[in-house]
C-alpha atoms as a PDB file:
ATOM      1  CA  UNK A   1    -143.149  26.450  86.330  1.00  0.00           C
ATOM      2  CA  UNK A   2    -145.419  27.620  89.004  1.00  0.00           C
ATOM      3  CA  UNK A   3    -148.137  25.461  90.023  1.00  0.00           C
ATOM      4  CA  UNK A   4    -151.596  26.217  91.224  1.00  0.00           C
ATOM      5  CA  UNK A   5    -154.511  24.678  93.069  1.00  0.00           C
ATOM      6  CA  UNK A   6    -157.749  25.087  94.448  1.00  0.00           C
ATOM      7  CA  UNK A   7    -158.533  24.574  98.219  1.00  0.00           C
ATOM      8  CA  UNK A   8    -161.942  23.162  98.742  1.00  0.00           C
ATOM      9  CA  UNK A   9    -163.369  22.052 102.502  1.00  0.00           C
ATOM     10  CA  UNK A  10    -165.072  18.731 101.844  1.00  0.00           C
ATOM     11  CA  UNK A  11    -167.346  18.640 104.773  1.00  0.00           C
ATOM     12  CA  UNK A  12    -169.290  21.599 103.800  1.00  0.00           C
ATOM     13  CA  UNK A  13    -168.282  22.068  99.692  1.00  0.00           C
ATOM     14  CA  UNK A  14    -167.434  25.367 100.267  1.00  0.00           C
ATOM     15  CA  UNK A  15    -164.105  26.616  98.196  1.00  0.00           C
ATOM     16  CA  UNK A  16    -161.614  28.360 100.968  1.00  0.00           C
ATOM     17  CA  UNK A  17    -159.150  29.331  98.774  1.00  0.00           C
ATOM     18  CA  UNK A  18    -159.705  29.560  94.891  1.00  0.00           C
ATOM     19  CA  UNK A  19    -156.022  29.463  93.511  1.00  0.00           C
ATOM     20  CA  UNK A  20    -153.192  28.540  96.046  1.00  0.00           C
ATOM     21  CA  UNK A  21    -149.887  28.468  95.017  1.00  0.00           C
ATOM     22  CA  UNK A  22    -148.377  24.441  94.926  1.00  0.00           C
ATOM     23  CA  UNK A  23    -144.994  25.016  96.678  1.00  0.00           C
ATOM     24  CA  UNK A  24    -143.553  21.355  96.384  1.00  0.00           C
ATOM     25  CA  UNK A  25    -139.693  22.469  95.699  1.00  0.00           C
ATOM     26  CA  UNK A  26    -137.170  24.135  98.437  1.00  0.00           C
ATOM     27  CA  UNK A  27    -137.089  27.352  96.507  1.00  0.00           C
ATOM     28  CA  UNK A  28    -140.963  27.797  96.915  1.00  0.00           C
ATOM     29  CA  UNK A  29    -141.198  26.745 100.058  1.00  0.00           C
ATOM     30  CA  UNK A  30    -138.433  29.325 100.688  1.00  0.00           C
ATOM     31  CA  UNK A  31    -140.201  32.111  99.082  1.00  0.00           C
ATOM     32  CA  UNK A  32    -143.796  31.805 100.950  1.00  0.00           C
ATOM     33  CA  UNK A  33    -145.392  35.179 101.798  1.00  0.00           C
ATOM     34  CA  UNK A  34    -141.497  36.646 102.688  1.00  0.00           C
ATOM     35  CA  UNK A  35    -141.683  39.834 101.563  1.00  0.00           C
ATOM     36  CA  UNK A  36    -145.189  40.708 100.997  1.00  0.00           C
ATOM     37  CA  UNK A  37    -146.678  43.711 102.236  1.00  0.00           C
ATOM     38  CA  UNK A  38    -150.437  42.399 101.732  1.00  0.00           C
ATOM     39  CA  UNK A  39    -152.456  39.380 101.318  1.00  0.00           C
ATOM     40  CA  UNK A  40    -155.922  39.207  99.972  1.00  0.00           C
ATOM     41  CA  UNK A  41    -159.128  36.940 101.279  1.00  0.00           C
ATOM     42  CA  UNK A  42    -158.543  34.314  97.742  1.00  0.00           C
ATOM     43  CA  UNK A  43    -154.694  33.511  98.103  1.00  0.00           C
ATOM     44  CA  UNK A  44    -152.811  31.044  99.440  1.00  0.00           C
ATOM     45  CA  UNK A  45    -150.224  28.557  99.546  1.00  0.00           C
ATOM     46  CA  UNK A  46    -149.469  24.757 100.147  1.00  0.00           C
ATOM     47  CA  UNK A  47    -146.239  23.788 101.254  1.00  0.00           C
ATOM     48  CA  UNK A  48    -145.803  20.094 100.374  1.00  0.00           C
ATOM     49  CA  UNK A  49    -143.602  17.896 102.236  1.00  0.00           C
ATOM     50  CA  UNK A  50    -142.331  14.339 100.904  1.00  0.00           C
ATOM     51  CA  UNK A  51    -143.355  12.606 104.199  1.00  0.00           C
ATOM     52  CA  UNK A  52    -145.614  13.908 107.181  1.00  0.00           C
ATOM     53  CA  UNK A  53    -143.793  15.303 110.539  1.00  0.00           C
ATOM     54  CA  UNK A  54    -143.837  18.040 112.648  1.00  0.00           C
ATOM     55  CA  UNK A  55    -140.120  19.555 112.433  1.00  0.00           C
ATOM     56  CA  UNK A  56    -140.975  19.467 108.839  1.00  0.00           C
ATOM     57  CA  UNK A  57    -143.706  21.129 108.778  1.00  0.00           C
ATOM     58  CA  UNK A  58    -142.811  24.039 111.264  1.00  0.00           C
ATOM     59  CA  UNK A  59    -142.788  27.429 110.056  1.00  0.00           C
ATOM     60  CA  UNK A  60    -141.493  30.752 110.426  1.00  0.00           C
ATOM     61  CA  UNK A  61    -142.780  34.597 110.160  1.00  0.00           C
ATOM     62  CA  UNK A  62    -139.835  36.321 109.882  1.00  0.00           C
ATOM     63  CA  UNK A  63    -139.935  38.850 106.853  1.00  0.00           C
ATOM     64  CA  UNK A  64    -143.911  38.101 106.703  1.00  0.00           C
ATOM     65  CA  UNK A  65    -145.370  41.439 107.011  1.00  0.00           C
ATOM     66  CA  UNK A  66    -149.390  40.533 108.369  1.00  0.00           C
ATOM     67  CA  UNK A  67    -151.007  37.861 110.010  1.00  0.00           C
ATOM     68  CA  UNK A  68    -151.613  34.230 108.050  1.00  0.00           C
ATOM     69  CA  UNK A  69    -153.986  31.676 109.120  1.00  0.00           C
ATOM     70  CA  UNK A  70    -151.783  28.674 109.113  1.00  0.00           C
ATOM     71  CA  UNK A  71    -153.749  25.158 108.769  1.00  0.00           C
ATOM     72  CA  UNK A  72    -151.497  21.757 109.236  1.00  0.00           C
ATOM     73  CA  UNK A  73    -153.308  18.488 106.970  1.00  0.00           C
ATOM     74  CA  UNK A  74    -151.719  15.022 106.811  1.00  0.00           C
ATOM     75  CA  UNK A  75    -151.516  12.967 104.462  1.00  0.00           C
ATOM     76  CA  UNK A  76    -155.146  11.370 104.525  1.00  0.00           C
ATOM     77  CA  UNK A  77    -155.870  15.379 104.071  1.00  0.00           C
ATOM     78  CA  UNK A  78    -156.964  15.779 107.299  1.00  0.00           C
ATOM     79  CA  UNK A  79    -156.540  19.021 109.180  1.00  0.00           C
ATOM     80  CA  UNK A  80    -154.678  18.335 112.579  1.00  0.00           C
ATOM     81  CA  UNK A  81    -153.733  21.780 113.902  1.00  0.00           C
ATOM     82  CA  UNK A  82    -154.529  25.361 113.100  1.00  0.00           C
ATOM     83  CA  UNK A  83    -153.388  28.646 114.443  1.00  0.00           C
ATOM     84  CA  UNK A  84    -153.486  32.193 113.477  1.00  0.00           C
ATOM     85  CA  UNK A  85    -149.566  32.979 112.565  1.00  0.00           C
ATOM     86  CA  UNK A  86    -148.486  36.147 113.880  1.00  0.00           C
ATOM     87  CA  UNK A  87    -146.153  38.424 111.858  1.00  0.00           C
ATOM     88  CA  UNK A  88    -142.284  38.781 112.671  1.00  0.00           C
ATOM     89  CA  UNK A  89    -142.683  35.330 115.381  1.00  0.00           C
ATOM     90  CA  UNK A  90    -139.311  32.972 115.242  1.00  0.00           C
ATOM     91  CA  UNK A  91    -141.403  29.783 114.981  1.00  0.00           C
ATOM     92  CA  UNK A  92    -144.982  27.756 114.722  1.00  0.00           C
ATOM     93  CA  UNK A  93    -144.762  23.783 114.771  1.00  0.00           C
ATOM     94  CA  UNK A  94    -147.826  21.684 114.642  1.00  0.00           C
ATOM     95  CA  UNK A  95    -149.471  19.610 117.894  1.00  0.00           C
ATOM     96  CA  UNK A  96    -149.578  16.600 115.330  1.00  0.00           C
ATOM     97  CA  UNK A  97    -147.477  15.365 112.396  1.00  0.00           C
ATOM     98  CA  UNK A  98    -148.524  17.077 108.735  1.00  0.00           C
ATOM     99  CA  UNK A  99    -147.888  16.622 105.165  1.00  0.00           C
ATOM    100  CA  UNK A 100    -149.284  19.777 103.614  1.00  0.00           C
ATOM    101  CA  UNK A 101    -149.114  23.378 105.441  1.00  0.00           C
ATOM    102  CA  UNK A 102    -151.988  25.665 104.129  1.00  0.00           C
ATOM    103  CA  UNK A 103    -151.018  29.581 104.807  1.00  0.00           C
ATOM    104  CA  UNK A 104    -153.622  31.977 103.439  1.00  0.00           C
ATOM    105  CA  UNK A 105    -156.026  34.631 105.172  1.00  0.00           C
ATOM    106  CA  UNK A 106    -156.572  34.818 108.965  1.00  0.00           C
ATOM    107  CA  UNK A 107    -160.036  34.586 107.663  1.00  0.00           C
ATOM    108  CA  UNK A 108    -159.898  31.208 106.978  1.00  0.00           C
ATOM    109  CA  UNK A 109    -159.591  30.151 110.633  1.00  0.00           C
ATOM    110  CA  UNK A 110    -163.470  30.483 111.061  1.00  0.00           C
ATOM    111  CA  UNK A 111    -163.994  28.006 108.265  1.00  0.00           C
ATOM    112  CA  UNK A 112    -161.753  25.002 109.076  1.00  0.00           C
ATOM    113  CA  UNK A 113    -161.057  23.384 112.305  1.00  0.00           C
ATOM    114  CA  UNK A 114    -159.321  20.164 113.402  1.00  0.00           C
ATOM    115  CA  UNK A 115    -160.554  17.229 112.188  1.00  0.00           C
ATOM    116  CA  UNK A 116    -162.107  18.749 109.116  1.00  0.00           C
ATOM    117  CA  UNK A 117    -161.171  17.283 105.530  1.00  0.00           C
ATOM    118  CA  UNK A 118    -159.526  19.133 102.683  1.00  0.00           C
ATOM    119  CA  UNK A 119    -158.812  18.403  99.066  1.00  0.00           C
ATOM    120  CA  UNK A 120    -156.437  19.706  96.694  1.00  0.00           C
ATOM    121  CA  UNK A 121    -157.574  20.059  93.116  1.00  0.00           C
ATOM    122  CA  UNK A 122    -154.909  21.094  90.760  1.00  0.00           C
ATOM    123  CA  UNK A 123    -155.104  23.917  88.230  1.00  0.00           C
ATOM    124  CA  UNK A 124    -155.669  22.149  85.155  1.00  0.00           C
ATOM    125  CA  UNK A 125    -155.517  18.608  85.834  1.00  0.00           C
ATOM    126  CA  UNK A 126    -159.480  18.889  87.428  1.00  0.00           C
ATOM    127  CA  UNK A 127    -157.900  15.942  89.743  1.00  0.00           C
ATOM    128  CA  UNK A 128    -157.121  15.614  93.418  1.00  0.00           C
ATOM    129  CA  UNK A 129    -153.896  15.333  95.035  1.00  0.00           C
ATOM    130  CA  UNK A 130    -153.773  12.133  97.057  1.00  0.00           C
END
């Protein structure tokens, strides 16, 4: 069963991404934007990881057909590395060890930068993910 979330930066209250899809399983985490031939402002995706790291928590582009903005949190939900993920690149690793890896729109790199909070509210559950 697919699970769902909404992205919201705490600092500021502002909603980044409205539903993001929970990818907590290696299937999901897998799948991520592979594939895709577009991506709109309001999606996403949260890779979850049972402990923070950085091997972990490195990704990939090949097969992703556009940019992603690629934000690394840990697990007090803090962001600790962003970068704008270019399409078809072998490999992006964060600077600092992360739990959670948020991939969405390059447009989100305006709105979040190290050090910034974020929290998770899942789809029907109106609680945080801690």
């Amino acid at each position: 069963m697919t699970k769902w979330c909404e992205i919201q930066h705490v600092e500021s209250g502002q909603l980044l991404i409205p539903r993001a899809r929970w990818c907590d399983t290696f299937a999901t985490k897998l799948r991520g934007f592979t594939w895709r031939r577009a991506l709109s402002q309001d999606e996403g995706l949260v890779l979850v990881e049972k402990e923070a790291g950085r091997l972990n928590t490195a990704i990939h582009m090949l097969f992703v057909f556009f940019d992603l903005a690629v934000i690394w949190v840990n697990e007090v939900n803090e962001v600790v590395d962003t970068v704008l993920a270019r399409s078809w690149r072998l490999s992006y690793v964060p600077r600092e060890p992360a739990r959670y890896v948020i991939e969405g729109h390059p447009a989100l790199l305006a709105r979040v930068q190290p050090g910034d909070h974020v929290r998770f509210i899942m789809e029907g559950e109106g609680k945080d993910v801690v």
